[in-house]
Protein backbone atom coordinates (compact mmCIF):
# COMPACT_ATOMS: atom_id res chain seq x y z
CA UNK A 1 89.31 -81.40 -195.55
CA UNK A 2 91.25 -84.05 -193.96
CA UNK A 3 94.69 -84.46 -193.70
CA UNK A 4 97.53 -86.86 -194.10
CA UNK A 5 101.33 -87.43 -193.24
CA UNK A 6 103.22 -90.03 -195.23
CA UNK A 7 105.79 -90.56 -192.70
CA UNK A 8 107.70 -93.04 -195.43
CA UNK A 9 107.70 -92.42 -199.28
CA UNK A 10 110.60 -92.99 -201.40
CA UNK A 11 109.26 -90.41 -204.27
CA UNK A 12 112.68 -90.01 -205.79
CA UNK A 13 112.62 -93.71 -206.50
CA UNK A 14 113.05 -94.18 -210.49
CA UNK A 15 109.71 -95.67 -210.80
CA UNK A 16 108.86 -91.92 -210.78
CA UNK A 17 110.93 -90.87 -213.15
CA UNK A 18 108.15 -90.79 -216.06
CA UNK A 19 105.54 -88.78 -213.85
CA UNK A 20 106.33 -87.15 -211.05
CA UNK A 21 105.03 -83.67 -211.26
CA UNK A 22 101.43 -85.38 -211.88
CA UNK A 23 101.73 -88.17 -209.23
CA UNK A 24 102.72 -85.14 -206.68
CA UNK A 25 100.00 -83.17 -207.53
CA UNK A 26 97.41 -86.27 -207.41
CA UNK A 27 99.24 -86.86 -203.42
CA UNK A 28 98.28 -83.40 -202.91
CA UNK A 29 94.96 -83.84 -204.13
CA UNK A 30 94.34 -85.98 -201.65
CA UNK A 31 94.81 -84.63 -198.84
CA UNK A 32 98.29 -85.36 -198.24
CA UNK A 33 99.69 -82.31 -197.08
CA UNK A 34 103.73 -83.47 -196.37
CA UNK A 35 105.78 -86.45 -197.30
CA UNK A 36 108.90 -87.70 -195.35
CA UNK A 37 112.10 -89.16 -197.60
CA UNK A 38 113.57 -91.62 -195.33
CA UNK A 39 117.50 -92.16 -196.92
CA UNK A 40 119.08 -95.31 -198.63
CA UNK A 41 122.80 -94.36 -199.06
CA UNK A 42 124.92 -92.04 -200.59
CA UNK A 43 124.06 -93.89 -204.17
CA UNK A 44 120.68 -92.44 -203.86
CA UNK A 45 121.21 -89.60 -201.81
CA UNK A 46 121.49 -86.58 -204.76
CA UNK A 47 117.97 -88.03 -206.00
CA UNK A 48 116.18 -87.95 -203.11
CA UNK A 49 117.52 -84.42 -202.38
CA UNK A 50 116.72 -83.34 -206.16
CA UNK A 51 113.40 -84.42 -205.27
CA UNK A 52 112.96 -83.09 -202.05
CA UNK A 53 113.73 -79.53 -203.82
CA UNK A 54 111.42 -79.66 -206.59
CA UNK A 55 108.68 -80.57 -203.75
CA UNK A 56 109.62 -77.62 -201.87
CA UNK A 57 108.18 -77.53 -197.95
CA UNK A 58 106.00 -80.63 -199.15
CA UNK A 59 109.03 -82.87 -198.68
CA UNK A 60 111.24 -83.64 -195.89
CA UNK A 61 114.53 -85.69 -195.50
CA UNK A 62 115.94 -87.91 -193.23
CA UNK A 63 119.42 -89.31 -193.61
CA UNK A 64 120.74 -92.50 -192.68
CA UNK A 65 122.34 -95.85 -193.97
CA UNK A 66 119.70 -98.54 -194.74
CA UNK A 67 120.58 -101.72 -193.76
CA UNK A 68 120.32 -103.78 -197.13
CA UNK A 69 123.09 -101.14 -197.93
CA UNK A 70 125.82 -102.41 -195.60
CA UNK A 71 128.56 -104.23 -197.50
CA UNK A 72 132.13 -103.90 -197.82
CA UNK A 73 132.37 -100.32 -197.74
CA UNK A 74 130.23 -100.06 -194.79
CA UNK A 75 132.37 -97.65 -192.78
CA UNK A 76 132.46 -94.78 -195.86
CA UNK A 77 128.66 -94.98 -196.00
CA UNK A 78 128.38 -94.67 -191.99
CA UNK A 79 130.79 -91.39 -192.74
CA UNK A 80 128.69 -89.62 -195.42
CA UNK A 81 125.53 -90.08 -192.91
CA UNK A 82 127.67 -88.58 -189.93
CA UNK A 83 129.27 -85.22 -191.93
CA UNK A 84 126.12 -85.10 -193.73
CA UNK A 85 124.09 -84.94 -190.86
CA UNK A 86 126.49 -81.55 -189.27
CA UNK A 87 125.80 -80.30 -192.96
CA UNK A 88 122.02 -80.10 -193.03
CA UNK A 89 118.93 -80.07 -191.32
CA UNK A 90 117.34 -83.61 -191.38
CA UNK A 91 113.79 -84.63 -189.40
CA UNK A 92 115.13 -88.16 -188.92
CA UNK A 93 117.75 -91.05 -188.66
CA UNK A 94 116.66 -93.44 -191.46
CA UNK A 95 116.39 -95.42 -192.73
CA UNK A 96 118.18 -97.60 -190.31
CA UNK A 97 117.74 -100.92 -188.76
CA UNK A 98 118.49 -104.58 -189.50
CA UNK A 99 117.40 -106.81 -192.92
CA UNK A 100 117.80 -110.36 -192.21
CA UNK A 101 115.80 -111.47 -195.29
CA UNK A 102 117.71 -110.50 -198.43
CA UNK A 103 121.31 -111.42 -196.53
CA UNK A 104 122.96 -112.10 -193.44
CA UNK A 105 126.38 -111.93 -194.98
CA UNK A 106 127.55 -108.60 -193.14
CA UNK A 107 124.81 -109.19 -190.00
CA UNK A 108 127.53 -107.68 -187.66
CA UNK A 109 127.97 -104.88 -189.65
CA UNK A 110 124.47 -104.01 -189.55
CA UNK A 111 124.37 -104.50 -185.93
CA UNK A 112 127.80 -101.86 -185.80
CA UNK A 113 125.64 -99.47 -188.44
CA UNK A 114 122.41 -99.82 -186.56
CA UNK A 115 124.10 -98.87 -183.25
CA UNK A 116 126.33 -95.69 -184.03
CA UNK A 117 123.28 -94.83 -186.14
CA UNK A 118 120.91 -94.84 -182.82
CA UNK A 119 123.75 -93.21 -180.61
CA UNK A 120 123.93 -90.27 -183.32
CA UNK A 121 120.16 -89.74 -183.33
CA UNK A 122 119.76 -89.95 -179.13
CA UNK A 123 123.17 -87.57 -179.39
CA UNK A 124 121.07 -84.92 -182.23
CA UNK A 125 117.95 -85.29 -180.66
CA UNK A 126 116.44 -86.66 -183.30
CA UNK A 127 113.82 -89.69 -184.14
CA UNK A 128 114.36 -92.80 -185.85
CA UNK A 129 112.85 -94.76 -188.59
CA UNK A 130 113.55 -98.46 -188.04
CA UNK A 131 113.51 -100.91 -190.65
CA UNK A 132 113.09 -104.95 -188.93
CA UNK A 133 113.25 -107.50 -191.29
CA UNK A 134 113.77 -110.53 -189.85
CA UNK A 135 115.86 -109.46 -187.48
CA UNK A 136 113.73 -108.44 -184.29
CA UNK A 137 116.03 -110.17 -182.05
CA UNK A 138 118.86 -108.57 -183.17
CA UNK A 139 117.33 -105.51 -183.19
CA UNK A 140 116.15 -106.29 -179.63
CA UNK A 141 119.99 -106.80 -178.80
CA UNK A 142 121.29 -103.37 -180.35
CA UNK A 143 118.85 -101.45 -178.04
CA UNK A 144 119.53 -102.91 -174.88
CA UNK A 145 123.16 -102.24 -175.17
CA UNK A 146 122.52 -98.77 -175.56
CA UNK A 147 122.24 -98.92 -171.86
CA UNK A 148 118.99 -96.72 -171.77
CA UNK A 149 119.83 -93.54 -174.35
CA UNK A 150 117.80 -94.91 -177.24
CA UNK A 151 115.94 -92.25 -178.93
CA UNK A 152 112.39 -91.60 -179.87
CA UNK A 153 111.48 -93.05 -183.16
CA UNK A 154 109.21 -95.31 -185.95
CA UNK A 155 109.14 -98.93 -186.31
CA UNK A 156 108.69 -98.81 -190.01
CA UNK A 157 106.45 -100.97 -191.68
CA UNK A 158 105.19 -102.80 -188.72
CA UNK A 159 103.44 -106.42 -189.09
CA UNK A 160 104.60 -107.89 -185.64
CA UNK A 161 102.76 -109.36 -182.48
CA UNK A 162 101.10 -107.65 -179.48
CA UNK A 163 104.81 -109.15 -177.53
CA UNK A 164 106.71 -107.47 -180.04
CA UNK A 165 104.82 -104.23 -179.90
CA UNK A 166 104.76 -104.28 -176.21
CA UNK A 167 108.55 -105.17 -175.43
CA UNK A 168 109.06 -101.77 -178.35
CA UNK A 169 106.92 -99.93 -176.11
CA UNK A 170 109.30 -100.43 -173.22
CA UNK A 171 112.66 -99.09 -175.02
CA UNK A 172 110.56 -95.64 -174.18
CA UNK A 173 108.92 -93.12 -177.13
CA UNK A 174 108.11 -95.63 -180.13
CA UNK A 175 105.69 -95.18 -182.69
CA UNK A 176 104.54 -97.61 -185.29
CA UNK A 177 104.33 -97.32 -188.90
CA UNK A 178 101.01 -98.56 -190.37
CA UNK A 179 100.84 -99.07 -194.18
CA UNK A 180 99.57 -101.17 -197.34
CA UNK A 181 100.15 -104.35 -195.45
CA UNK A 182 97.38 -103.99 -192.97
CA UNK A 183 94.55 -104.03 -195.87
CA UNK A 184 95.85 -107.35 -197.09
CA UNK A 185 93.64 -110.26 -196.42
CA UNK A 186 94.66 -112.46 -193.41
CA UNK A 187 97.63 -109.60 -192.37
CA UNK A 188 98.58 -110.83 -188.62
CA UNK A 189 99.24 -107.24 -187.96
CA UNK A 190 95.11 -106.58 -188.00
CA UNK A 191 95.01 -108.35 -184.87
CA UNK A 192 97.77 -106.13 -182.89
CA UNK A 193 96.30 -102.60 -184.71
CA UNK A 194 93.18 -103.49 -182.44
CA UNK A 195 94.66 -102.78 -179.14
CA UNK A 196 97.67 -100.36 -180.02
CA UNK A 197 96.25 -97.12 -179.26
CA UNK A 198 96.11 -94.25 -182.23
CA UNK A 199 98.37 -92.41 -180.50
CA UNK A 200 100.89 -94.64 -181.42
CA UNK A 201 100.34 -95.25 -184.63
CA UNK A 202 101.87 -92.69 -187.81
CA UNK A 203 100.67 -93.72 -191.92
CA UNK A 204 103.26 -94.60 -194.14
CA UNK A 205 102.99 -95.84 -197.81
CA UNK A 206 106.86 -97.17 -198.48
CA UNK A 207 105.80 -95.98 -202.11
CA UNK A 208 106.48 -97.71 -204.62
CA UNK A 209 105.92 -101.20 -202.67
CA UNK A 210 103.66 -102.42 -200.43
CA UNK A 211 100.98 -101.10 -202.51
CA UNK A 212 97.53 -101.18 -200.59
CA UNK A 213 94.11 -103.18 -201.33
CA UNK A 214 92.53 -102.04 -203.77
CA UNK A 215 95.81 -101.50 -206.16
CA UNK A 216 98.14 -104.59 -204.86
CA UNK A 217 100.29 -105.53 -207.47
CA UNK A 218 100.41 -101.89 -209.61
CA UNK A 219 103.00 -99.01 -208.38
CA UNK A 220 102.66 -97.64 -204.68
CA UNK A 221 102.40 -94.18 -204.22
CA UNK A 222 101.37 -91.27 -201.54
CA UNK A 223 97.78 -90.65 -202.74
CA UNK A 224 96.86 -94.56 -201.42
CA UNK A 225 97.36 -93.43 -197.64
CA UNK A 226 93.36 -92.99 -197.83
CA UNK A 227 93.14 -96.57 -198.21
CA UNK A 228 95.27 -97.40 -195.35
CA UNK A 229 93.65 -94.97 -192.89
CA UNK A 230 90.27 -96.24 -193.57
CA UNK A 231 91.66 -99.86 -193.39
CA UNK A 232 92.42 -98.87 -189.57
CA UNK A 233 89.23 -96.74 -189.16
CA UNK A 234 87.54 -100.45 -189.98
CA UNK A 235 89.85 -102.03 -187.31
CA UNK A 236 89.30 -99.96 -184.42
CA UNK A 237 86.12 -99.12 -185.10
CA UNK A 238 86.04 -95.27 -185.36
CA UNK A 239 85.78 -92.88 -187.79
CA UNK A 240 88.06 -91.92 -190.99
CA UNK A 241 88.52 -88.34 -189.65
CA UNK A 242 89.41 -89.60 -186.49
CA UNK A 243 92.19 -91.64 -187.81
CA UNK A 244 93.61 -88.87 -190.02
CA UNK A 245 93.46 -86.21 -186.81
CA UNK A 246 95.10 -88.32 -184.56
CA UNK A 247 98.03 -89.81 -186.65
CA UNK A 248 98.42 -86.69 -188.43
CA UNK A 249 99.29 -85.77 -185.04
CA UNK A 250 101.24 -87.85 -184.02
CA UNK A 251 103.74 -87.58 -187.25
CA UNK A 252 103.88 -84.04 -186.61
CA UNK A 253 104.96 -84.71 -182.92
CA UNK A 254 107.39 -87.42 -183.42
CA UNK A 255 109.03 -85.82 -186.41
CA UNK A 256 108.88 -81.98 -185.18
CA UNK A 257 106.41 -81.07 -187.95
């Protein structure tokens, strides 16, 4: 049987709340053999650990400060992700990164979070899961100043250009997340997916959004990653199994699966 890493799946999200047991065993079901909790902050943080426990090895954590989360009290939430991280074992730093969408009201902060964030991860060893919204050139910024220790990592959710792909590519070990966005009709990012190699590429639902063709619109969740991986079997022209080998893979790799 094939099988799949969801390298991004808020599962302790509320929308959850009314069926989780079933919705994990329907992930499992198919195929999905381990889910990665990327963090939000410390508001959300005793969910997604409750939830992590009641899916036993299934789930793993990562911890970090997501950037739609950086407001007044920036600098507390920067400290909970920096003793929490000496407290526990965590696969990742995320999810971290820059939102210019929703506001650009604290914009330097983020930059300030983003960076110590990075130097933390390249100082633990560990990856990154990078959320760009409408920020890529800020983003850009951040990792050049880091004068060459940036660490390995995911650009989450990634819709961007060959040039964007290509100038990630150069900041060293990247990896981009693929998920519901590249089955959507006209998605830009179809175009890049057919020259960035599968060995680049980790699945990711972001469940509950970014719900994938055939179930747009209705609740995201881990069992859909089928849907995505045959979206880029389609793109690149090879086979289902070879998508789920090789990304599997490369999740297990990147994260130290």
């Amino acid at each position: 049987m094939m099988e799949f890493i969801d390298t991004h799946a808020h599962l302790y999200d509320e929308a959850f709340d009314g069926d989780f047991d079933e919705t994990v065993a329907r992930i499992k079901g198919n195929g999905v053999v381990r889910c990665i909790f990327p963090a939000i902050d410390s508001t959300t943080f005793e969910r997604q650990r409750n939830a992590a426990e009641k899916c036993g090895d299934f789930a793993v954590q990562a911890i970090g400060l997501h950037p739609t989360s950086v407001a007044e009290n920036w600098r507390e939430e920067l400290d909970f992700v920096l003793e929490e991280v000496e407290r526990n074992n965590y696969v990742a730093i995320g999810e971290i990164g820059m939102d210019g969408y929703w506001s650009k009201e604290f914009i330097s902060q983020q930059k300030e979070v983003f960076a110590q964030q990075l130097k933390l991860a390249y100082r633990k060893g560990l990856p990154v899961i990078i959320h760009a919204r409408e920020a890529t050139d800020d983003i850009f910024q951040v990792l050049d100043s880091l004068g060459g220790e940036v660490p390995r990592g995911v650009f989450h959710a990634f819709s961007g250009s060959w040039e964007t792909y290509s100038r990630i590519c150069g900041y060293g070990d990247f990896m981009v997340g693929i998920g519901g966005v590249a089955t959507y009709k006209n998605a830009g990012v179809a175009k890049t997916l057919e020259r960035i190699p599968l060995e680049k590429i980790v699945l990711e639902t972001d469940s509950p959004y970014l719900t994938p063709v055939p179930f747009r619109g209705k609740r995201n969740e881990s069992s859909y990653l089928v849907y995505i991986a045959e979206k880029i079997s389609q793109i690149k022209g090879c086979t289902l199994e070879e998508v789920a080998s090789i990304t599997t893979a490369n999740a297990k790799k990147m994260f130290g699966l």
